[in-house]
Protein backbone atom coordinates (compact mmCIF):
# COMPACT_ATOMS: atom_id res chain seq x y z
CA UNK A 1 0.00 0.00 0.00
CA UNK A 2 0.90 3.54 -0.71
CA UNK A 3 -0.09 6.27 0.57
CA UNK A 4 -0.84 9.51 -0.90
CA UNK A 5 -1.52 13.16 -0.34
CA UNK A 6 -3.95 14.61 -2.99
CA UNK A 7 -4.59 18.40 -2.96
CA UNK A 8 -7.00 20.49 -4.96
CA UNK A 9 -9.21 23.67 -4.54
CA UNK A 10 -12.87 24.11 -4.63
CA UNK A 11 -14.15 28.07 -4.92
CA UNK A 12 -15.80 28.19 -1.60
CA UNK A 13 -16.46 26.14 1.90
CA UNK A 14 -19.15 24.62 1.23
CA UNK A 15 -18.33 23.11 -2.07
CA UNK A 16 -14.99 21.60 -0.57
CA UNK A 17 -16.98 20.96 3.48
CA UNK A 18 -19.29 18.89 0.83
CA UNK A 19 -16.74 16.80 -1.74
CA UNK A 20 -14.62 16.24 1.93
CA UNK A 21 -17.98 14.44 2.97
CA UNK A 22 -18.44 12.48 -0.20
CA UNK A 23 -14.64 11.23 -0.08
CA UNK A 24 -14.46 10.04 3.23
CA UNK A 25 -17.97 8.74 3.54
CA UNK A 26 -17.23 6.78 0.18
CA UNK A 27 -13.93 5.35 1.60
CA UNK A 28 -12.01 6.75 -0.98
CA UNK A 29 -10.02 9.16 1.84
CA UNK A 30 -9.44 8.27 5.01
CA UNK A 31 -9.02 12.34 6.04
CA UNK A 32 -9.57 15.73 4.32
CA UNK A 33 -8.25 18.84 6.00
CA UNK A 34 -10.34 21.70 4.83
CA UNK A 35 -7.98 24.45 4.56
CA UNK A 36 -8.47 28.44 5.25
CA UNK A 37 -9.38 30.50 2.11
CA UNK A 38 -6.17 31.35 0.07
CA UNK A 39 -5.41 33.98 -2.50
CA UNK A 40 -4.87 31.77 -6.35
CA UNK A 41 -3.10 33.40 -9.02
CA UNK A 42 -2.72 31.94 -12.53
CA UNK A 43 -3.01 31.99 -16.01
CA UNK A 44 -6.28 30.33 -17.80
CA UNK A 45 -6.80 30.66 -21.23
CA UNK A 46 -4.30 33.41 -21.77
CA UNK A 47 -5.37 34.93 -19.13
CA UNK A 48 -3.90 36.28 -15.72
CA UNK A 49 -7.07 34.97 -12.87
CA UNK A 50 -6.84 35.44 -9.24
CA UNK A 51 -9.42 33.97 -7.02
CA UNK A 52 -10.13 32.94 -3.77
CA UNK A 53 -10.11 29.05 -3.61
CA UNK A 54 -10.54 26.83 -0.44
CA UNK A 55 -7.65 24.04 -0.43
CA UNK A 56 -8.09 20.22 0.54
CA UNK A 57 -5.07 18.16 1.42
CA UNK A 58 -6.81 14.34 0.68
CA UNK A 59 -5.26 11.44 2.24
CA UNK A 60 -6.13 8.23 0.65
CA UNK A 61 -4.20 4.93 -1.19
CA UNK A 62 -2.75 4.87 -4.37
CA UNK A 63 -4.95 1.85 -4.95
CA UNK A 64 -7.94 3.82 -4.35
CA UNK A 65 -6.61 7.01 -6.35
CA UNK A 66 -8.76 6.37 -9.76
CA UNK A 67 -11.71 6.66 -8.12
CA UNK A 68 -10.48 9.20 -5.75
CA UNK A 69 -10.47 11.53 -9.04
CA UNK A 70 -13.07 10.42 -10.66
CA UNK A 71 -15.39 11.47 -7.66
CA UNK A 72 -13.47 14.92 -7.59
CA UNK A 73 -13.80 15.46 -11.24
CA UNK A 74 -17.51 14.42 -10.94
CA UNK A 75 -17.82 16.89 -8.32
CA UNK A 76 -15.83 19.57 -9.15
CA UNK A 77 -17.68 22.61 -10.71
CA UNK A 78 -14.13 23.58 -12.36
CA UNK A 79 -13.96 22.82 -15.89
CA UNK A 80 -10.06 21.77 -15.09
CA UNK A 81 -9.55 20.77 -11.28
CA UNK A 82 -6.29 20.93 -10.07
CA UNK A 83 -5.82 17.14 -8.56
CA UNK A 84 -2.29 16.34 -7.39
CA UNK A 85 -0.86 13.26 -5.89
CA UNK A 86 2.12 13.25 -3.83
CA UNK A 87 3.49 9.66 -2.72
CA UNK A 88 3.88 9.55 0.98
CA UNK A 89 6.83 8.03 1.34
CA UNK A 90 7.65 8.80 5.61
CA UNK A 91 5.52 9.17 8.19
CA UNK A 92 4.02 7.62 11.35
CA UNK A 93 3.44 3.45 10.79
CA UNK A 94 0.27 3.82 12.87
CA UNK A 95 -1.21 6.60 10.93
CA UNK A 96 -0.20 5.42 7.22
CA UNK A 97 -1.70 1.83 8.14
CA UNK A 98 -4.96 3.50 9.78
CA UNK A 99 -5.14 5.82 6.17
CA UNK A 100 -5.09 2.25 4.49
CA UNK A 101 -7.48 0.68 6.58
CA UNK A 102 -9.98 3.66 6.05
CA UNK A 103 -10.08 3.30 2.17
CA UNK A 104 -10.25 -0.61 2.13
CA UNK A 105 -13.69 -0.76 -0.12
């Protein structure tokens, strides 16, 4: 099992208090940490955006991850989510096995 760390932003609390819901109550995270607001700024079709995005740092399985993001892209009122996976590759045995055990289908 590995574990990962899967961030995106959703435009406002409720949207990400909801798809943190969905995730964990589907088993497909173990956690979500909904964030405080933060300030985006990028370019989107040739064009400089800012925006104020709400950030959720996902903890689930790399065998659960295809579902992971097809729930978030489902979801997501984006038309492009940012979904990124980071491999967890330290951190407490306890926690990591109790992440795993959380997202067994």
């Amino acid at each position: 099992m590995t574990a990962l760390l899967v961030l995106t932003n959703l435009p406002d609390s409720d949207s990400a208090k909801a798809l943190a819901a969905h995730l964990v109550e589907a088993r497909l995270a173990a956690c979500v940490n909904v964030l405080a607001p933060c300030h985006s700024v990028y370019r989107w079709q040739g064009q400089l955006e800012e925006a104020s995005e709400v950030p959720l740092l996902i903890k689930t399985t790399s065998e659960r991850y295809a579902e992971l993001e097809a729930a978030i892209r489902a979801r997501h009122p984006y038309e492009l989510p940012e979904i990124v996976a980071v491999p967890i590759t330290q951190g407490l045995a306890a926690y990591l096995d109790w992440v795993g055990a959380e997202t067994t289908a």
